[in-house]
N, C-alpha and C. Protein backbone atom coordinates (compact mmCIF):
# COMPACT_ATOMS: atom_id res chain seq x y z
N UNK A 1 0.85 -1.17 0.00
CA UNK A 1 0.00 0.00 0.00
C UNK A 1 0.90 1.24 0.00
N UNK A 2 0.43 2.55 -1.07
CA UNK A 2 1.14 3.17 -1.16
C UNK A 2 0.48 4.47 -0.51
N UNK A 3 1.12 5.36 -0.14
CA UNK A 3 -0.16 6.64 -0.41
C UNK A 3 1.05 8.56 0.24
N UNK A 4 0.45 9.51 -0.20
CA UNK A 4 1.42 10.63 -0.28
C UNK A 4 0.76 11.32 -0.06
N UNK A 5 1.12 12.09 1.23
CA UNK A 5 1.15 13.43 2.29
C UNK A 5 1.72 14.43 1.72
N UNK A 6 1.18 15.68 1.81
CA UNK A 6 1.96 16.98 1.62
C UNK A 6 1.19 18.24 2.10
N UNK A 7 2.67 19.27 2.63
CA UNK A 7 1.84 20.54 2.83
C UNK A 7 2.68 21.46 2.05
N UNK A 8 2.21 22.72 1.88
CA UNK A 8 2.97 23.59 1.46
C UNK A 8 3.21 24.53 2.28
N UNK A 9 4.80 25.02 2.35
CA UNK A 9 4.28 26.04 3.39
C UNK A 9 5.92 26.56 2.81
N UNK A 10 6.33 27.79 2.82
CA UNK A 10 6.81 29.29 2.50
C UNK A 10 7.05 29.11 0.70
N UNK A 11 5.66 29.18 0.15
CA UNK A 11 5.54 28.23 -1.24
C UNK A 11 6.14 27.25 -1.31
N UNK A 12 6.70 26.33 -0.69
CA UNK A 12 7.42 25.20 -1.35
C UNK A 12 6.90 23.84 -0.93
N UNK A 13 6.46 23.15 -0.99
CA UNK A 13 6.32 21.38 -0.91
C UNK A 13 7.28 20.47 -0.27
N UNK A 14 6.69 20.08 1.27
CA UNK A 14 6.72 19.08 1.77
C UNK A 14 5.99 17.99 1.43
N UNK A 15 6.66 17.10 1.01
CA UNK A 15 6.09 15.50 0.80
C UNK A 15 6.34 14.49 1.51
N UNK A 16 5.59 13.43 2.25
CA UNK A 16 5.85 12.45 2.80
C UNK A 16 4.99 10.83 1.73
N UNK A 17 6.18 10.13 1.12
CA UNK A 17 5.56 9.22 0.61
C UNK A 17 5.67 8.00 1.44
N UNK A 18 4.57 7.49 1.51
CA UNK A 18 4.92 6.44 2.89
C UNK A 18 4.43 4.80 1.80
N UNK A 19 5.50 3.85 2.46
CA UNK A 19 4.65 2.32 1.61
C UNK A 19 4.86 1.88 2.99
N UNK A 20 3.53 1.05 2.88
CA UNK A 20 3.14 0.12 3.94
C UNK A 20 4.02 -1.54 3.42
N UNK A 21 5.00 -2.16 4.22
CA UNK A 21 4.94 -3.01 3.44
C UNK A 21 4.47 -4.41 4.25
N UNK A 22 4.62 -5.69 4.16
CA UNK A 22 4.25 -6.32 4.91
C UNK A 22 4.31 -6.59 6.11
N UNK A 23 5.92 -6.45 6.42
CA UNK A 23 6.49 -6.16 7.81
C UNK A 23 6.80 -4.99 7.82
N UNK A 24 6.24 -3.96 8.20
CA UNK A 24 6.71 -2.44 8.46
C UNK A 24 6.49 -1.33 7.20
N UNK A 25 7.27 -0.85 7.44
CA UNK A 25 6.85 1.02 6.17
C UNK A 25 8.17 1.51 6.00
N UNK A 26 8.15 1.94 4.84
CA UNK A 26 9.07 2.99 4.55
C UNK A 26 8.84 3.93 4.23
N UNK A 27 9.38 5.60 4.69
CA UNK A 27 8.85 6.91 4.71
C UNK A 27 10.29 7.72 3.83
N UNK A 28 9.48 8.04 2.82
CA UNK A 28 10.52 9.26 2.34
C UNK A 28 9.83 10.67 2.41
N UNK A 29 11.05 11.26 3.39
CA UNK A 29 10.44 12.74 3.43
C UNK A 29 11.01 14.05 2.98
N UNK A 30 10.38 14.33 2.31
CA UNK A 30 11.55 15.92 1.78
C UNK A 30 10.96 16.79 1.32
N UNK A 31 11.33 18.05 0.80
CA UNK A 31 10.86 19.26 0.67
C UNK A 31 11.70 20.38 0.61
N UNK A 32 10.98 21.83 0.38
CA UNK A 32 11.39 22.47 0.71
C UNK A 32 12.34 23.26 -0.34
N UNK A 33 13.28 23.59 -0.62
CA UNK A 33 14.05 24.38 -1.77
C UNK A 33 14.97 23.04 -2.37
N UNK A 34 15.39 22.09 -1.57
CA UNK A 34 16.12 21.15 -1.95
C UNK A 34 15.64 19.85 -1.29
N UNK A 35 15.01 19.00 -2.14
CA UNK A 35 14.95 17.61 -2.11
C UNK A 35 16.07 16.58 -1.83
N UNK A 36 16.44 16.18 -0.70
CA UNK A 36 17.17 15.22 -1.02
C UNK A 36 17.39 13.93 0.06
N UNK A 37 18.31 13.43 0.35
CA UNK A 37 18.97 12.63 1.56
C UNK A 37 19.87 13.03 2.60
N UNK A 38 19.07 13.67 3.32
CA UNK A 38 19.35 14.07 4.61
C UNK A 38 20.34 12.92 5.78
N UNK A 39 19.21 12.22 6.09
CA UNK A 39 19.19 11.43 7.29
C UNK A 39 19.29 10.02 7.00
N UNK A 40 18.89 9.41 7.76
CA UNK A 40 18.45 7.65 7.40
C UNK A 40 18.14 7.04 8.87
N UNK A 41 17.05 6.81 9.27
CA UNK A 41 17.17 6.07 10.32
C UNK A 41 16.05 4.90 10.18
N UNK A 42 16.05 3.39 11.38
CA UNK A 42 15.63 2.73 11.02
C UNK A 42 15.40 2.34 12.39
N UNK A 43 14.00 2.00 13.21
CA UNK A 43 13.29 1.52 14.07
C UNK A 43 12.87 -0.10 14.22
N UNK A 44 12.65 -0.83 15.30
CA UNK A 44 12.16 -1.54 15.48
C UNK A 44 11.05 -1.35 17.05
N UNK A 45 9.87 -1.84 17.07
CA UNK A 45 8.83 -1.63 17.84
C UNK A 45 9.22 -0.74 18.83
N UNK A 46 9.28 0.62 18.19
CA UNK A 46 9.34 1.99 18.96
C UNK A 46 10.93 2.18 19.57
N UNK A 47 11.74 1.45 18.74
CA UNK A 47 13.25 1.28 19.81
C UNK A 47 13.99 1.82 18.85
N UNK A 48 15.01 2.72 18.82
CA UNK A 48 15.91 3.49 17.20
C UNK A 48 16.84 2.18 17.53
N UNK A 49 17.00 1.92 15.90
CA UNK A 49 18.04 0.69 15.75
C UNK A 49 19.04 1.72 14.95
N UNK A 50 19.38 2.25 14.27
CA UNK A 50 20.12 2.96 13.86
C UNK A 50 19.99 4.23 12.87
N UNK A 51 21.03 5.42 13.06
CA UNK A 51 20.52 6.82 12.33
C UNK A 51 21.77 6.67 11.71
N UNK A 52 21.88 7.29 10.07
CA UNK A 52 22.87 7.99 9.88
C UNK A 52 22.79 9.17 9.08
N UNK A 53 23.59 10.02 9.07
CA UNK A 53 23.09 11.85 9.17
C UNK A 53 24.50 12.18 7.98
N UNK A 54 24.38 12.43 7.10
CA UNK A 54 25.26 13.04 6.09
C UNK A 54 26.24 14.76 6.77
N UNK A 55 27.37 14.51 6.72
CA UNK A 55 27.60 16.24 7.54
C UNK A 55 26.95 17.08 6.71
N UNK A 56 26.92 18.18 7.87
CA UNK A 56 26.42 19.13 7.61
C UNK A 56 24.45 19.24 7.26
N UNK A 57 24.34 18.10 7.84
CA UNK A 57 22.75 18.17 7.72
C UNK A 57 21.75 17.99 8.88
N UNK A 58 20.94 18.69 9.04
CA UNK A 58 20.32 18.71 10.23
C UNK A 58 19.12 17.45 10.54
N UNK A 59 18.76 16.28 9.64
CA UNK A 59 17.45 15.85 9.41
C UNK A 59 17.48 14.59 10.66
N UNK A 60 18.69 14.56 11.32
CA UNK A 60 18.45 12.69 11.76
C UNK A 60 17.67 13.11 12.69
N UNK A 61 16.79 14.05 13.98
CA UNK A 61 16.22 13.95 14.58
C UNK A 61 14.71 13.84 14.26
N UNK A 62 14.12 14.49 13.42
CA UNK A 62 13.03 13.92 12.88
C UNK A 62 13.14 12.67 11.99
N UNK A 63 14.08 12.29 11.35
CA UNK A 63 13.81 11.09 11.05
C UNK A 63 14.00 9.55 12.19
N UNK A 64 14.50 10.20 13.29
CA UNK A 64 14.25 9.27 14.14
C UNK A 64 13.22 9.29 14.84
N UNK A 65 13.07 10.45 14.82
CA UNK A 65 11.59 10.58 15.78
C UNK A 65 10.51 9.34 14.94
N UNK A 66 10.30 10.22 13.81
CA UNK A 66 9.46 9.32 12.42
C UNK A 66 9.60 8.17 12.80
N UNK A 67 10.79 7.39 12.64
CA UNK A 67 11.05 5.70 12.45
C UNK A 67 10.86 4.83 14.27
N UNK A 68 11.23 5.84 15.06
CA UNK A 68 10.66 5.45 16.54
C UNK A 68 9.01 5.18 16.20
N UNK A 69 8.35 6.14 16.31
CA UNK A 69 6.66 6.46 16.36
C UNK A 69 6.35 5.39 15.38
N UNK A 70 6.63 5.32 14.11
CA UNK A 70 5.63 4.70 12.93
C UNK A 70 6.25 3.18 13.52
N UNK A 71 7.43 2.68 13.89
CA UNK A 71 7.57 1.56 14.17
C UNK A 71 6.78 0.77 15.21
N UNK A 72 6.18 1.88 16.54
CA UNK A 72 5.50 1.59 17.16
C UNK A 72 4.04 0.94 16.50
N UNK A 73 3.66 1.16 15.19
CA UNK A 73 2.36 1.09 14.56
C UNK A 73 2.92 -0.09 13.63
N UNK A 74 3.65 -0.12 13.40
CA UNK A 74 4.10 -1.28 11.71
C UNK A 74 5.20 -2.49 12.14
N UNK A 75 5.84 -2.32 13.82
CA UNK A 75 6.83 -3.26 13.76
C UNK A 75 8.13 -2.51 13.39
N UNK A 76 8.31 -2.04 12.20
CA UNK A 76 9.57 -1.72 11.84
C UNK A 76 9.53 -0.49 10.73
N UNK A 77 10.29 0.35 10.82
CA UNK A 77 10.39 1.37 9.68
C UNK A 77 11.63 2.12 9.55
N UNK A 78 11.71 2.25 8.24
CA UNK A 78 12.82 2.89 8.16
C UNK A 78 12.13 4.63 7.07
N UNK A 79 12.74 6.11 7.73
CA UNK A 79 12.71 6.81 7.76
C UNK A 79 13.76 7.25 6.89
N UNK A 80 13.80 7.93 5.75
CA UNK A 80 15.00 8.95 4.83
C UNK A 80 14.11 10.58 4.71
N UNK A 81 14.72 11.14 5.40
CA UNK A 81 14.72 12.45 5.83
C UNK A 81 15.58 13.52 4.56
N UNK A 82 15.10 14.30 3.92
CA UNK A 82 15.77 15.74 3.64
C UNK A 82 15.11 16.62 3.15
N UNK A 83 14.60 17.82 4.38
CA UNK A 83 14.06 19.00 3.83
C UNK A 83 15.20 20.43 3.77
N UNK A 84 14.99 20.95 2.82
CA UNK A 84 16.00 22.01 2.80
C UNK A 84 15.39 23.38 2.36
N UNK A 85 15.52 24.60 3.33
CA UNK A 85 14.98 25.85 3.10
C UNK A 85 16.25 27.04 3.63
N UNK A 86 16.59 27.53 2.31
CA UNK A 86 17.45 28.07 2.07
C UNK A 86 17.42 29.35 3.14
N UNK A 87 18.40 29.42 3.97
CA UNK A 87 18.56 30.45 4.64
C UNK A 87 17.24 30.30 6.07
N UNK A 88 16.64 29.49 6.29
CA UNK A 88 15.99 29.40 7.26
C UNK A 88 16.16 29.62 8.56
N UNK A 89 15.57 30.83 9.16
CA UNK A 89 15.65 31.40 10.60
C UNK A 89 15.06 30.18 11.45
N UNK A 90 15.24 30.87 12.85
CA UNK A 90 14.55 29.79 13.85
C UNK A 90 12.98 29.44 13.95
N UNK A 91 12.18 30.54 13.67
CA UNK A 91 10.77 30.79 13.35
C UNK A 91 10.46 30.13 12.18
N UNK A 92 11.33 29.67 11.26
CA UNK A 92 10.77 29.18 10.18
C UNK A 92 10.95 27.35 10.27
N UNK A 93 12.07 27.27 10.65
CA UNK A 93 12.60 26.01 11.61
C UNK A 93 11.38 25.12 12.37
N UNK A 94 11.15 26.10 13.46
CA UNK A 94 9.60 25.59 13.84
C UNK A 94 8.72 25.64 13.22
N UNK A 95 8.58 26.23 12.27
CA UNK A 95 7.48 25.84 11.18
C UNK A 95 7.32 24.69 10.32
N UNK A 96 8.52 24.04 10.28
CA UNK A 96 8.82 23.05 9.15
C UNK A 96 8.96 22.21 9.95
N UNK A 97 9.28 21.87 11.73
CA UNK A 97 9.42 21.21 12.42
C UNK A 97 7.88 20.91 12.15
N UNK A 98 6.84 22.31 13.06
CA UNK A 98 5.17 21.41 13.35
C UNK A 98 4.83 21.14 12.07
N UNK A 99 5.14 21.39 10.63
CA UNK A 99 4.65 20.94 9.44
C UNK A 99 5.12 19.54 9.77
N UNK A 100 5.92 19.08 9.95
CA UNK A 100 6.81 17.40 9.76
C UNK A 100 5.74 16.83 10.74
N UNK A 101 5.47 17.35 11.65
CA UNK A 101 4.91 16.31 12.69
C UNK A 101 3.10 16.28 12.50
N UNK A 102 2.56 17.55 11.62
CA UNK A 102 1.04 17.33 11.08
C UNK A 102 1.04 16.30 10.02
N UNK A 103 2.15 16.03 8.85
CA UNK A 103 1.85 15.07 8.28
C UNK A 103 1.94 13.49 9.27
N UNK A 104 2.89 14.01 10.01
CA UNK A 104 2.86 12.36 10.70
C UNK A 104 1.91 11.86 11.40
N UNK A 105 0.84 12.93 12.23
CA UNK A 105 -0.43 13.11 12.65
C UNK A 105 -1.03 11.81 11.30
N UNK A 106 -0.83 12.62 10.46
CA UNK A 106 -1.91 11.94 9.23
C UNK A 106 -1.48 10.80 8.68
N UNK A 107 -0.26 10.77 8.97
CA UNK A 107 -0.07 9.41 8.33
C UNK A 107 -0.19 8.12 9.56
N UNK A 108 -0.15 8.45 10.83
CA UNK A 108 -0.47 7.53 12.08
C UNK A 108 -2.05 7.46 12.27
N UNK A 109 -2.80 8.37 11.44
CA UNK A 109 -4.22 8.47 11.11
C UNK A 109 -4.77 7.42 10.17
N UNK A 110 -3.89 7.24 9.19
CA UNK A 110 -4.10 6.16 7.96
C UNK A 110 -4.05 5.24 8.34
N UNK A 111 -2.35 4.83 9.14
CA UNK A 111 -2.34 3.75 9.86
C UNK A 111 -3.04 2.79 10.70
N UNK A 112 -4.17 3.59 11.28
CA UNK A 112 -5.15 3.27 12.16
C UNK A 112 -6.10 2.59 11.76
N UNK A 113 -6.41 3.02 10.24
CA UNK A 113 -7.64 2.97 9.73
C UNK A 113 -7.60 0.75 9.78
């Protein structure tokens, strides 16, 4: 099962594409001025089994957060993180932080179903 989250927010597109797979999910998340591979982390029933974080990039804490939480729901997940907004203050930071965590709202919403 496949299915894709998004918000927009300082015009640009956050996407979360999530696959359900038999044992667990995989979440790719990115956005923002630059799309890419941030982070990488990978959960088992709510426990971080391992992160790894490219220098110079800020993403492994939401993607662990992500792969903690959704593992709690699927068993296992692995999380690839990279949103990038060029020149981003702290106010905008938290913006893209509570944006990350409304799609996850929605995607632990699906999960439920």
């Amino acid at each position: 099962m496949e299915h894709r989250f998004s918000r927009t927010l300082f015009d640009k597109e956050i996407t979360a594409e999530l696959r359900v797979l038999d044992s667990g999910c995989f979440v790719l998340l990115t956005g923002g001025d630059a799309r890419h591979v941030g982070a990488v982390s990978m959960a088992r029933d709510g426990c971080l089994c391992s992160t790894g974080e490219f220098p110079g990039h800020r993403e492994a804490l939401v993607a662990q957060r992500w792969a903690e939480t959704l593992s709690r729901r699927t068993g296992y997940a692995t999380v690839v993180c990279g949103i990038h907004y060029d020149n981003a203050d702290r106010a905008q930071i938290r913006a893209i932080l509570e944006t990350a965590d409304s799609l996850l709202a929605e995607i632990l919403a699906v999960l439920s179903q």
